[in-house]
Protein backbone atom coordinates (compact mmCIF):
# COMPACT_ATOMS: atom_id res chain seq x y z
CA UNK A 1 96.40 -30.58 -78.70
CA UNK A 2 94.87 -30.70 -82.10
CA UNK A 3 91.72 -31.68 -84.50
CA UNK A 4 91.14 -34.93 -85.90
CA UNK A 5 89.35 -35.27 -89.73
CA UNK A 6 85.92 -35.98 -88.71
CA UNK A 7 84.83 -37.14 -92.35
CA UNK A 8 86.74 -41.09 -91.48
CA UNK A 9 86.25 -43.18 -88.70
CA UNK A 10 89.44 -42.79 -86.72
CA UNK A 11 90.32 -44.12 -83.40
CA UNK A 12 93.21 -42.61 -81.66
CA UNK A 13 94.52 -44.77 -78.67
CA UNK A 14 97.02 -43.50 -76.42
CA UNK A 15 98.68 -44.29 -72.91
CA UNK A 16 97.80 -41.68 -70.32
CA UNK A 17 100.72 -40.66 -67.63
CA UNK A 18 99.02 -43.14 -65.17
CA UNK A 19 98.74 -45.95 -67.82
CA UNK A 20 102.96 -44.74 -68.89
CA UNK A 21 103.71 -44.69 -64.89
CA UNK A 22 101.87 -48.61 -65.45
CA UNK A 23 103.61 -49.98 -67.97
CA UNK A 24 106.88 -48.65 -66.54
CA UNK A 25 106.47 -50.91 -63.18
CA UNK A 26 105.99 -53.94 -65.38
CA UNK A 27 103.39 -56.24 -67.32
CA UNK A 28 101.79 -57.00 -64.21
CA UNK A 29 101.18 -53.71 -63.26
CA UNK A 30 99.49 -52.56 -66.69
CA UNK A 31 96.64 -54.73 -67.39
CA UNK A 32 93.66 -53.15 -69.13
CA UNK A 33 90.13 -54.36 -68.13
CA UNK A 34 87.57 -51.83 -68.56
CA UNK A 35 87.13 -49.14 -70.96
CA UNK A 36 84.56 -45.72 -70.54
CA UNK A 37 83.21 -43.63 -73.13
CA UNK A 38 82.72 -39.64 -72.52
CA UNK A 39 81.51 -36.36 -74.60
CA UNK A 40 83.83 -34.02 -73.16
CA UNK A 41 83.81 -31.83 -76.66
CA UNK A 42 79.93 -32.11 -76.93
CA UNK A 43 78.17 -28.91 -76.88
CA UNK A 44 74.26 -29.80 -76.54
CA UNK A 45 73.56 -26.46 -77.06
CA UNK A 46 73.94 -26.61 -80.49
CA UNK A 47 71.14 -29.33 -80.75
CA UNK A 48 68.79 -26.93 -82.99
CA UNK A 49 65.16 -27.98 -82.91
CA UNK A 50 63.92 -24.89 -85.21
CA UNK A 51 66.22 -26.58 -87.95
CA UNK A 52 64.34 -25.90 -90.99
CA UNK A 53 65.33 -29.26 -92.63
CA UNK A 54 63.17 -31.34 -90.05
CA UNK A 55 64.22 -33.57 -87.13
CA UNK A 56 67.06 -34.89 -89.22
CA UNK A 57 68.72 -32.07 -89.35
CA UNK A 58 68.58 -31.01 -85.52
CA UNK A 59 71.86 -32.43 -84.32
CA UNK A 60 73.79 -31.57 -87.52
CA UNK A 61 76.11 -28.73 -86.31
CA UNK A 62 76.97 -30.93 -82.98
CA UNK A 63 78.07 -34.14 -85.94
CA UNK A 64 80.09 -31.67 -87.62
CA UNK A 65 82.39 -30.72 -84.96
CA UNK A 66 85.96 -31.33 -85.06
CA UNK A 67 86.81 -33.78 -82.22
CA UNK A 68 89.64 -33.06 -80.42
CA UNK A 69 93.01 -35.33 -80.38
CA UNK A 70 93.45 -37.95 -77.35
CA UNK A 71 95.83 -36.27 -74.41
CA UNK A 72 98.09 -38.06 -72.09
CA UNK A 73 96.94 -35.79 -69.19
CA UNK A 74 94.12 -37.93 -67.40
CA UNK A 75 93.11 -34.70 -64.72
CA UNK A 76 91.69 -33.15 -68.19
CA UNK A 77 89.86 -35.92 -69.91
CA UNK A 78 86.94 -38.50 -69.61
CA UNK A 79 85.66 -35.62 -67.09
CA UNK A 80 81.84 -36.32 -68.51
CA UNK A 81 81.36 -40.02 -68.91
CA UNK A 82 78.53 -41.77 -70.37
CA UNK A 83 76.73 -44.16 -68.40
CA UNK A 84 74.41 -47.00 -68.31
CA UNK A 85 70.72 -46.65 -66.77
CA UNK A 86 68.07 -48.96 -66.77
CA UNK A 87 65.53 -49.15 -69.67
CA UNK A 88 62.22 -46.35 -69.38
CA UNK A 89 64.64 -44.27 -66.67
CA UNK A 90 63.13 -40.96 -67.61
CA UNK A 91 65.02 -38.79 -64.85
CA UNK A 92 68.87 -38.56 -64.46
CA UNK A 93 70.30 -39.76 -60.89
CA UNK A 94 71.19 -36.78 -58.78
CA UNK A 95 73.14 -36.99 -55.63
CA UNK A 96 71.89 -35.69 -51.94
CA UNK A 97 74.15 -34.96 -49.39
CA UNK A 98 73.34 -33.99 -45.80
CA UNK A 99 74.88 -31.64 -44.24
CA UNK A 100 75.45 -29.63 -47.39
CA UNK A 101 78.74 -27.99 -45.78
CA UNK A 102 81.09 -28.80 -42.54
CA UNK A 103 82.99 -26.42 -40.84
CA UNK A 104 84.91 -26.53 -37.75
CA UNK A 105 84.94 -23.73 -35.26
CA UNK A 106 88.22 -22.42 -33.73
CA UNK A 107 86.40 -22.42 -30.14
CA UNK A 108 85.50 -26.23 -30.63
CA UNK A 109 89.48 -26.84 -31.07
CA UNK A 110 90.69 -30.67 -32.04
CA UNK A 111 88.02 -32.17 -29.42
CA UNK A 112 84.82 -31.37 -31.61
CA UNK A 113 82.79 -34.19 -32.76
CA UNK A 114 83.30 -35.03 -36.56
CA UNK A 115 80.39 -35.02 -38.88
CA UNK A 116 79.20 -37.86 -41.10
CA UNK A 117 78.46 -37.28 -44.57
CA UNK A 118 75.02 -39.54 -45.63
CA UNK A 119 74.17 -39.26 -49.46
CA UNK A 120 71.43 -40.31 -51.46
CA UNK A 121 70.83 -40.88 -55.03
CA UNK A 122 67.23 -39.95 -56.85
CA UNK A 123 65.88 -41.19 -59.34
CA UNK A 124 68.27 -43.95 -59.75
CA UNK A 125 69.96 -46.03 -56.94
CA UNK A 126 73.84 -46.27 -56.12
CA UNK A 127 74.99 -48.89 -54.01
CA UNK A 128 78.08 -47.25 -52.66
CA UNK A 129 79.97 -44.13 -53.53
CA UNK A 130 83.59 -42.69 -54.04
CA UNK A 131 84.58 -40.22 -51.95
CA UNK A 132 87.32 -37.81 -52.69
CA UNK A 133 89.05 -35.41 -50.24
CA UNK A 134 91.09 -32.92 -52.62
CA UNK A 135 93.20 -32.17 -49.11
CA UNK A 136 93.69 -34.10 -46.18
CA UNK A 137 95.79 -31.50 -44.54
CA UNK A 138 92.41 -29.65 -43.96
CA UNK A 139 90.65 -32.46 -42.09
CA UNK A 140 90.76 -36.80 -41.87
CA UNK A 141 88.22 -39.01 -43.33
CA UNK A 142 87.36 -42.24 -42.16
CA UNK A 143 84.86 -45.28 -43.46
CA UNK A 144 81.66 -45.51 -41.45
CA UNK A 145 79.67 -48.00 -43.24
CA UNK A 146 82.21 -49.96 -45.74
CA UNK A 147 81.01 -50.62 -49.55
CA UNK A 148 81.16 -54.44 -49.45
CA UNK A 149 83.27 -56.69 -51.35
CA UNK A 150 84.85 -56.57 -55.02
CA UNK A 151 83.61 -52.55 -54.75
CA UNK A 152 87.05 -50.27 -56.51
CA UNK A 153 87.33 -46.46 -56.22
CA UNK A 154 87.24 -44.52 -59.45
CA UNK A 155 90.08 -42.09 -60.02
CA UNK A 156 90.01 -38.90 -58.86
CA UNK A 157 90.66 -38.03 -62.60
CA UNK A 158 88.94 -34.45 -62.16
CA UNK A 159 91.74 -33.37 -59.41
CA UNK A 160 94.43 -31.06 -60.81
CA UNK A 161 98.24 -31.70 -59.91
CA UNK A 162 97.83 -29.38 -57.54
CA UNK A 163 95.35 -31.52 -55.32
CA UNK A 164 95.75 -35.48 -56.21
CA UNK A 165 99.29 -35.77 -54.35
CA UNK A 166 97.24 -34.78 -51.51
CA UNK A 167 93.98 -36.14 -51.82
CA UNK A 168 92.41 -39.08 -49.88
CA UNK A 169 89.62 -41.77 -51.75
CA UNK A 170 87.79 -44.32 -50.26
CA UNK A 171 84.62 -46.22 -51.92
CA UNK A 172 82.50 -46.86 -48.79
CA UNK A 173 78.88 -45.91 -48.45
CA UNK A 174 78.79 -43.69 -45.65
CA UNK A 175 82.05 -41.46 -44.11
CA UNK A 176 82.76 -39.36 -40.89
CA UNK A 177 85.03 -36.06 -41.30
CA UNK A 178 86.82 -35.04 -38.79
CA UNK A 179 88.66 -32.13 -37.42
CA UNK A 180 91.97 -33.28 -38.22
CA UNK A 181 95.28 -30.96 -36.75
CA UNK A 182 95.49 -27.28 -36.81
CA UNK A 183 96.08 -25.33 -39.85
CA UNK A 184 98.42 -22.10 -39.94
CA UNK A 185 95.45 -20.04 -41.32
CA UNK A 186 91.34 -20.77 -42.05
CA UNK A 187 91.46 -23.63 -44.79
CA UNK A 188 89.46 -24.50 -47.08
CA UNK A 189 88.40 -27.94 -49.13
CA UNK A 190 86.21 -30.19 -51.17
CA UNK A 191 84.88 -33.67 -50.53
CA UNK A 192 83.75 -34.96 -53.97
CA UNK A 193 81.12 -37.96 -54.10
CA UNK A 194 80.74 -39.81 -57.04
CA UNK A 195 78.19 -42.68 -57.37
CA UNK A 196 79.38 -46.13 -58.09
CA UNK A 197 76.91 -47.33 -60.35
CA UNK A 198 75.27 -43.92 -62.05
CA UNK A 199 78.44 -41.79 -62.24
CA UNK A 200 76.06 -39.07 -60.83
CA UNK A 201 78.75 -36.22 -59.05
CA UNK A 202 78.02 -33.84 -56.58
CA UNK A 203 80.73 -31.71 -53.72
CA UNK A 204 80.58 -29.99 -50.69
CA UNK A 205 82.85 -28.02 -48.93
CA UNK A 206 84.70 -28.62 -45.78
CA UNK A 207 86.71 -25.54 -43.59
CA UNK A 208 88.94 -26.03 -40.84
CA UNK A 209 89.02 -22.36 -38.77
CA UNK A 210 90.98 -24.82 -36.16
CA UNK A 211 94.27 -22.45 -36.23
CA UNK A 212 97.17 -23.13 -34.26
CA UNK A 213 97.10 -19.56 -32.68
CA UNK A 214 93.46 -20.62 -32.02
CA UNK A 215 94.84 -23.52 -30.07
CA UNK A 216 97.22 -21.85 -27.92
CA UNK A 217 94.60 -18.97 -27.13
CA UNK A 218 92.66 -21.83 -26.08
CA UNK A 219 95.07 -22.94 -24.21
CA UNK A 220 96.16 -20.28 -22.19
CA UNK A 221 92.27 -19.76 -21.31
CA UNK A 222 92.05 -22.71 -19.71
C-alpha cells in the first residue's frame, strides 16, 4: 500500500481478487454494472470549526490528506460507503433489531424453537435487508418473509478470510435462526444486517452452548 499525489486529479482503477476470480471464468462472468463511492481514509475529526481563516478554511487539513492507493483485497475496502437519501433527510437511518442477542441453552438441546430476527430502520425506510451469518457452523438461517423480486445481496465485503468461506447471505426482509447441530465447545457468532436501500449496518450476536457432551448428558437423562 502507498500514497497517491493529491495536488492532480488521479483515478486509480484496479481489479479486486473477486473481480480477477471474474474475469478468469470468462467475459460473461465479469460484467461491470454498478459502481459505489466510500471515505474509508476520511477522518471527520479533523473538520476544524475554530479555524481562524473562516468557514473556508474548516475542512482544509481533511483536503490535504494523502489518499491512499486502490488494493486488490475487497474484505479491506469500500467498508464506509456513501449513500443516497432523500432531499431535507436531516437524521441518518439507523437499524433496530429485536431480540438484540440469541443464545441457545445446552438444556434446550437441538429441539428449541429458533428465533426470528425483525429489524427496523429510523429515520429512513429500507425495503429489505442483507443478512450475513459470519458462521453457519454455529447455527442455520432461513428466509421468513422473502425480499421480492429483482432484490441482490451485497457482499459481505467487511468479512475477513477467516469468516466469508463460511458465511451464509440472504437479502430477505425478515429471518429465523435456528439451533443448528452441536458444537465441540460454547460458540460464538455474528449476524450482520445491512439495509438495502440506506446502507445503514448494525450486528448482533448469536451463541450456540448446544455441546455435544451436552447432548449425550441429555441423553442419558432421559
Amino acid at each position: 500500500m502507498g500514497f497517491l499525489n493529491n495536488t492532480t486529479v488521479t483515478v486509480d482503477a484496479i481489479l479486486t481478487k473477486k473481480g480477477r476470480e471474474l474475469l478468469a471464468q470468462g467475459t460473461d462472468e465479469f460484467n461491470i454494472t454498478k459502481f459505489a463511492l466510500a471515505d474509508d481514509e476520511v477522518d471527520y475529526s479533523l473538520w476544524d470549526v475554530t479555524h481562524p481563516n473562516g468557514t473556508d478554511y474548516y475542512g482544509k487539513v481533511i483536503e490535504n490528506m494523502p489518499l491512499l492507493e486502490a488494493i486488490p483485497d475487497e474484505n479491506h475496502v469500500m467498508r464506509y460507503k456513501l449513500i443516497s437519501l432523500p432531499k431535507n433527510t436531516i437524521k441518518m437511518p439507523v437499524i433496530s433489531v429485536a431480540p438484540g442477542s440469541i443464545t441457545f441453552g445446552a438444556a434446550g438441546g437441538l429441539s428449541q424453537p429458533g428465533s426470528e430476527v425483525n429489524v427496523n430502520t429510523a429515520n429512513v425506510a429500507d425495503s429489505s435487508y442483507t443478512f450475513i451469518l459470519h458462521d453457519q457452523s454455529v447455527c442455520t438461517m432461513t428466509v421468513t418473509v422473502a425480499a421480492g423480486e429483482g432484490v441482490g445481496t451485497t457482499t459481505p465485503f467487511f468479512l475477513g478470510e477467516d469468516d466469508a468461506p463460511n458465511s451464509l447471505t440472504f437479502s430477505a426482509k425478515k429471518v429465523q435462526i435456528g439451533v443448528g447441530s452441536g458444537v465441540s465447545a460454547p460458540k460464538a457468532t455474528q449476524l450482520t444486517i445491512v439495509g438495502n436501500d440506506t446502507g445503514a449496518t448494525t450486528s448482533i450476536t448469536i451463541t450456540n452452548n448446544v455441546t455435544l457432551n451436552s447432548l449425550i448428558k441429555n441423553a442419558g437423562a432421559a
